[in-house]
N, C-alpha and C. Protein backbone atom coordinates (compact mmCIF):
# COMPACT_ATOMS: atom_id res chain seq x y z
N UNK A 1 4.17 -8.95 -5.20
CA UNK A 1 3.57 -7.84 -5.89
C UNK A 1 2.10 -7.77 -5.52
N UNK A 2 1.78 -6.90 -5.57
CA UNK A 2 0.17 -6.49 -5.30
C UNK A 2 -0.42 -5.30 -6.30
N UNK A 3 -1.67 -5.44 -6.54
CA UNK A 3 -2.30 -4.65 -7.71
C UNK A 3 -3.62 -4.13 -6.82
N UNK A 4 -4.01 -2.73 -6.69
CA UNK A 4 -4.55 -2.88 -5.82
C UNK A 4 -5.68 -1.83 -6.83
N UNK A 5 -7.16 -2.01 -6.70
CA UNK A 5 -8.05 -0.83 -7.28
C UNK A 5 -7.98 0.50 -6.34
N UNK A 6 -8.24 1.56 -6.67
CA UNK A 6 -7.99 2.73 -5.53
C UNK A 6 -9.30 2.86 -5.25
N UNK A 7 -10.61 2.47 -5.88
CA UNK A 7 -11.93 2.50 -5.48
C UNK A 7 -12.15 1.52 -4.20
N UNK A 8 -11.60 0.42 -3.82
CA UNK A 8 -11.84 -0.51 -2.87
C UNK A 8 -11.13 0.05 -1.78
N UNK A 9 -10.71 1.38 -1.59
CA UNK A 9 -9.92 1.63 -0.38
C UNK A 9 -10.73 3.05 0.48
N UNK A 10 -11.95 3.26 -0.49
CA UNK A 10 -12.61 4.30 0.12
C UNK A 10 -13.48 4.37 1.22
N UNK A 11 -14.03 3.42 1.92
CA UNK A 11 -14.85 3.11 2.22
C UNK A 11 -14.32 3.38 4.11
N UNK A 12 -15.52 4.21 4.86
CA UNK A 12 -15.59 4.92 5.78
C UNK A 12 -15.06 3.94 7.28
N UNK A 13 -13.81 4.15 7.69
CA UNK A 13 -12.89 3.52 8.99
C UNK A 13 -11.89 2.99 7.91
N UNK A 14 -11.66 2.65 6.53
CA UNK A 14 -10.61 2.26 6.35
C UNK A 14 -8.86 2.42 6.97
N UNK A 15 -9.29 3.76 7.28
CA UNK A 15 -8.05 4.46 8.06
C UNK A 15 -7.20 4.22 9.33
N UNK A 16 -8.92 4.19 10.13
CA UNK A 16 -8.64 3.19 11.05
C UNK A 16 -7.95 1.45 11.41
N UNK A 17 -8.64 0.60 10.31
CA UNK A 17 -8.23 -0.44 10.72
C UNK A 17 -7.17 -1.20 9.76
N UNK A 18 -6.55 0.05 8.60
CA UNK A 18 -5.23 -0.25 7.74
C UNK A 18 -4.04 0.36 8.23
N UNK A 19 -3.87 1.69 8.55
CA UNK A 19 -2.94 2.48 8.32
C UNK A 19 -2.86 2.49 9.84
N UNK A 20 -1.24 3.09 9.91
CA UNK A 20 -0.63 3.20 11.25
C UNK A 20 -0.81 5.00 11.72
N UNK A 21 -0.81 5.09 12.72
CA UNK A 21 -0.52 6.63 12.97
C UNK A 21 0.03 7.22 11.97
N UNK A 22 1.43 7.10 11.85
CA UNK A 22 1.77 7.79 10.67
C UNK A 22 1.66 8.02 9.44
N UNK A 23 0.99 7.12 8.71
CA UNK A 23 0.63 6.96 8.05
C UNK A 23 -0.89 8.05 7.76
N UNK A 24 -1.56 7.57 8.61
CA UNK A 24 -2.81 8.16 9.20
C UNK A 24 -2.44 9.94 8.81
N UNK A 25 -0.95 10.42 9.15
CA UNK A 25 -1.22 11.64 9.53
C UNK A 25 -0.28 11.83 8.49
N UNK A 26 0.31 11.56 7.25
CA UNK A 26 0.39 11.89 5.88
C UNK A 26 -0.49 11.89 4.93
N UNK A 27 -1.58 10.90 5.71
CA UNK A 27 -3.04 10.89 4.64
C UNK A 27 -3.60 12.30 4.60
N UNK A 28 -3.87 12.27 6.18
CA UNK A 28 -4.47 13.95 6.29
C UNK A 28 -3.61 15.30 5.88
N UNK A 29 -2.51 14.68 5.71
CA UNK A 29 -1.99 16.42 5.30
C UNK A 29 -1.36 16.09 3.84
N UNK A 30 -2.17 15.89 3.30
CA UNK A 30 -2.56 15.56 1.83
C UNK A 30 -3.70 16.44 0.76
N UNK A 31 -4.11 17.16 -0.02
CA UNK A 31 -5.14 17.60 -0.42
C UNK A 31 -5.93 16.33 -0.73
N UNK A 32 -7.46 16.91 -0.16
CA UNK A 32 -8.67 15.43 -0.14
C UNK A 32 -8.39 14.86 -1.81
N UNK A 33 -8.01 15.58 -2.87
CA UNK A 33 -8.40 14.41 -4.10
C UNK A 33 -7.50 13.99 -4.19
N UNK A 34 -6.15 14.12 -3.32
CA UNK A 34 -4.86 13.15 -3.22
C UNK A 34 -5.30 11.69 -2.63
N UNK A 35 -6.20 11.76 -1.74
CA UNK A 35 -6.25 10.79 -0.74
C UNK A 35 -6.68 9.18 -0.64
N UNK A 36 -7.34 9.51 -1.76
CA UNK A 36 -7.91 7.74 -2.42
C UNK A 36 -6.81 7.05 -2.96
N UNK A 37 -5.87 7.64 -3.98
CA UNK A 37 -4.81 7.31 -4.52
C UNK A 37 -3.66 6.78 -3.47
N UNK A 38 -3.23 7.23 -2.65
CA UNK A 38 -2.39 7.65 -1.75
C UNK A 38 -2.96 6.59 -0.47
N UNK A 39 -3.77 6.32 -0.03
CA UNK A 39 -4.43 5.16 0.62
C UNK A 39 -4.10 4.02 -0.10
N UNK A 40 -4.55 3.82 -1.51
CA UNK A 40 -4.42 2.47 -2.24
C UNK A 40 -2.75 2.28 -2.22
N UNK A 41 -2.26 3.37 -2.83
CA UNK A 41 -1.06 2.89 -2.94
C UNK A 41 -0.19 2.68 -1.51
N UNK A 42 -0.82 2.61 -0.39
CA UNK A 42 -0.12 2.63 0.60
C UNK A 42 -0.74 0.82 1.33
N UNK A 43 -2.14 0.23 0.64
CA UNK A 43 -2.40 -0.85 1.20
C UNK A 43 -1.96 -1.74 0.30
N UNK A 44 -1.57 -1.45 -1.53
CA UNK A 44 -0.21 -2.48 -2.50
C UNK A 44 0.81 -2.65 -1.50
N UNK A 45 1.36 -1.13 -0.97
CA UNK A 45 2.80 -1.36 -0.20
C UNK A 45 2.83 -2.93 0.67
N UNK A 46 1.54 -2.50 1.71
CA UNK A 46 1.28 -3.63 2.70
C UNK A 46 1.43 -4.97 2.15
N UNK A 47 0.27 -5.00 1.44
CA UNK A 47 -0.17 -6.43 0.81
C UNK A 47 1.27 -6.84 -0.05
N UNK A 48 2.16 -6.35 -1.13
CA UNK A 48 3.22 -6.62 -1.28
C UNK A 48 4.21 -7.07 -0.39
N UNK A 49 4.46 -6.38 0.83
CA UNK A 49 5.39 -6.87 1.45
C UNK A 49 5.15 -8.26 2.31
N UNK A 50 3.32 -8.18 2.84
CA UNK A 50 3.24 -9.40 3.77
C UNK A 50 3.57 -10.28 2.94
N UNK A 51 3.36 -10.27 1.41
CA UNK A 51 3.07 -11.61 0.81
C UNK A 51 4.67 -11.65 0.92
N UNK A 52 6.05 -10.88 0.48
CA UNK A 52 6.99 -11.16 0.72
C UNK A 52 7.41 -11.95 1.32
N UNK A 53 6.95 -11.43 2.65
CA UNK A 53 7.27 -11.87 3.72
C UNK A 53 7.05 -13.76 3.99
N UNK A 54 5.71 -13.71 3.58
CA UNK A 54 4.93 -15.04 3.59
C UNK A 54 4.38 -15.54 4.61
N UNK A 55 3.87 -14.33 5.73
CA UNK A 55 3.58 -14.29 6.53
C UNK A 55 1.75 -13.16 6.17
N UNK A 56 1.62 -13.35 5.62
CA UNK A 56 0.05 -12.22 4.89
C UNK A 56 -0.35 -11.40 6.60
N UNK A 57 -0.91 -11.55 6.52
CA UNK A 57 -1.72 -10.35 7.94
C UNK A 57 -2.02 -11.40 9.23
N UNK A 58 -1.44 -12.68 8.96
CA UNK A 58 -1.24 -13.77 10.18
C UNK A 58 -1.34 -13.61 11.54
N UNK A 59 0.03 -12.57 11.22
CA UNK A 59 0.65 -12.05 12.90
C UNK A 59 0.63 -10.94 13.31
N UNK A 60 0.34 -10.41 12.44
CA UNK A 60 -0.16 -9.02 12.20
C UNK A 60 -1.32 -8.44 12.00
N UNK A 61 -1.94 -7.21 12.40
CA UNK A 61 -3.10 -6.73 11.11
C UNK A 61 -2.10 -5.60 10.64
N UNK A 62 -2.78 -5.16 9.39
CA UNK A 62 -2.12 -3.73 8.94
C UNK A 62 -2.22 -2.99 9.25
N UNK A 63 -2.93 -2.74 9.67
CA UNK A 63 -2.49 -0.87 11.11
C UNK A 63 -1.29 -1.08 11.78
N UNK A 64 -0.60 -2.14 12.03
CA UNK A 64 0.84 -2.74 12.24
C UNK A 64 2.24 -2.77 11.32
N UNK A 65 1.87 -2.42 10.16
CA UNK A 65 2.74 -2.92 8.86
C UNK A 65 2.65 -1.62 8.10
N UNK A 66 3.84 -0.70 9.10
CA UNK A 66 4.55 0.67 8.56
C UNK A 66 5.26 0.22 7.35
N UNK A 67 4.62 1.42 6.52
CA UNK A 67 5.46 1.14 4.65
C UNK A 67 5.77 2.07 4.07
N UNK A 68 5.52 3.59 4.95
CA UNK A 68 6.15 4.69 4.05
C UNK A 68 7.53 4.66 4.00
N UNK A 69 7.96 4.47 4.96
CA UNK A 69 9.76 4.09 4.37
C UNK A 69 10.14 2.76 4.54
N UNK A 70 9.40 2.19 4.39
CA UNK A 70 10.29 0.76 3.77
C UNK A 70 10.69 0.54 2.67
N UNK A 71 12.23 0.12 2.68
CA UNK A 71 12.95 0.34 1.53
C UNK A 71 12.77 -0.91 0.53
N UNK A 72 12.59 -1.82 1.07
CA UNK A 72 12.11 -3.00 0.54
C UNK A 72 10.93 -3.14 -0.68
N UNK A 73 10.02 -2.15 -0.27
CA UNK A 73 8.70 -1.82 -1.64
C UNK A 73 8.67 -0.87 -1.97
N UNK A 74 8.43 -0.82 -3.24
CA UNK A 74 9.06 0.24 -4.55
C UNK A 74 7.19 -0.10 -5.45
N UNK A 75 7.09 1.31 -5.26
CA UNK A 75 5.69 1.36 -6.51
C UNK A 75 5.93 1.38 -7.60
N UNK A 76 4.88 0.56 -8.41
CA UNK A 76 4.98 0.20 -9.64
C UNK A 76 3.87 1.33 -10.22
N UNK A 77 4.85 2.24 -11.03
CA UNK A 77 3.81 3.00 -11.92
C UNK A 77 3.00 2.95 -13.29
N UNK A 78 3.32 1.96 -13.52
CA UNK A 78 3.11 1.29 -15.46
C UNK A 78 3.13 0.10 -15.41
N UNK A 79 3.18 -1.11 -15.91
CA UNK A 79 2.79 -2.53 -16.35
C UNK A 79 3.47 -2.10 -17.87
N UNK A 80 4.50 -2.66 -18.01
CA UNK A 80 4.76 -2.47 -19.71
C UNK A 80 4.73 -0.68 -20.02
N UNK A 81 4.05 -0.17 -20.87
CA UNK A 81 3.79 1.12 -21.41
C UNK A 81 2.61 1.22 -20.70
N UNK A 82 1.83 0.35 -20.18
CA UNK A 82 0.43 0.99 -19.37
C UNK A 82 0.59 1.46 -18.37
N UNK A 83 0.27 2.46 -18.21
CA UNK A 83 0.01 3.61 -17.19
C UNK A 83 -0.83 3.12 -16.00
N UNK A 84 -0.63 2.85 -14.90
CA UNK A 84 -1.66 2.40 -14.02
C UNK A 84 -3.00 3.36 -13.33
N UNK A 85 -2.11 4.37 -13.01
CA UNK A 85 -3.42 5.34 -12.38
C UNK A 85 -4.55 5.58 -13.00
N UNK A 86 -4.11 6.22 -14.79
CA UNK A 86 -5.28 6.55 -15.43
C UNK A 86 -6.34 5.36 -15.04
N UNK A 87 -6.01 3.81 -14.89
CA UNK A 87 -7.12 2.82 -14.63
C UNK A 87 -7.34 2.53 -13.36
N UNK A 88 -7.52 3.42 -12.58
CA UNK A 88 -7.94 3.22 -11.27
C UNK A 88 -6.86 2.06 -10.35
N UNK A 89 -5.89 2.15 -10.79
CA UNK A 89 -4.68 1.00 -10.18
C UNK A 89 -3.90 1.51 -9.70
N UNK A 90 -3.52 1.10 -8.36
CA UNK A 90 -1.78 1.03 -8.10
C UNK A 90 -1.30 0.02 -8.08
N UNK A 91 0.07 -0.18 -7.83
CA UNK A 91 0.42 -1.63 -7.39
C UNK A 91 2.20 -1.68 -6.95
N UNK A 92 2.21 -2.14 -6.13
CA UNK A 92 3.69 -2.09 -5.30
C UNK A 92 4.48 -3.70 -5.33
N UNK A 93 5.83 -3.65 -5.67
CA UNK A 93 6.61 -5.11 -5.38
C UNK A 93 7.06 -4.55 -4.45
N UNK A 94 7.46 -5.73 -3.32
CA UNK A 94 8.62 -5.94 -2.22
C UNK A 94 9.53 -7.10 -2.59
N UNK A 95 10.46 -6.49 -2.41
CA UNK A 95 11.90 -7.85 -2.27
C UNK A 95 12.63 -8.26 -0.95
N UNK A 96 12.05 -9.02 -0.26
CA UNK A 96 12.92 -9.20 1.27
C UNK A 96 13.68 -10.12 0.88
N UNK A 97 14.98 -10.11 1.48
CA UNK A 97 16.22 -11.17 1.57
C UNK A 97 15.60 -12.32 2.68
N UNK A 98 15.96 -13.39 1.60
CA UNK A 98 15.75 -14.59 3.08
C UNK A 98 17.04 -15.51 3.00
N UNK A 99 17.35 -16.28 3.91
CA UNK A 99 18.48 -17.15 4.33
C UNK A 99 19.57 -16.64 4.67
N UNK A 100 20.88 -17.44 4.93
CA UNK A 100 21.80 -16.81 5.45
C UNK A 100 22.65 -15.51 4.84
């Protein structure tokens, strides 16, 4: 799981050195006050799944680690009855299968 602030994802090349092309080009065809939200919740996806994985950004960086359709991480919209967005939060689990 990952909890991510949507304020820590604003900051100028983020785009560049997180997100993949495609990614990149759902950001932009987004309306701009979509786009902070929609970034964060797309670097929970990441950070959820590497940790899955248990492999974190090792072998990878994240401009590598496509997550709009990975079926594996599922956004978390609430904590209990708390609402995450109103508090500047997203946050995404991944479940990967391991062993035979």
């Amino acid at each position: 799981m990952d909890l991510t602030a949507v304020a820590t994802v604003g900051f100028k090349g983020f785009d560049d050195v997180a997100l993949t092309p495609g990614e990149r080009q759902m950001i932009d065809g987004l309306p701009a006050g979509n786009r902070r939200v929609a970034r964060a919740r797309l670097w929970a996806r990441k950070e959820a799944l590497v940790k899955a994985l248990g492999t974190g950004f090792s072998d990878r960086g994240p401009d590598a680690v496509e997550v709009l359709s990975d079926h594996r991480v599922t956004d978390l919209l609430s904590v209990g009855d708390e609402s995450l967005e109103p508090l500047g939060l997203v946050a995404a689990v991944a479940v990967v299968a391991v062993g035979p």
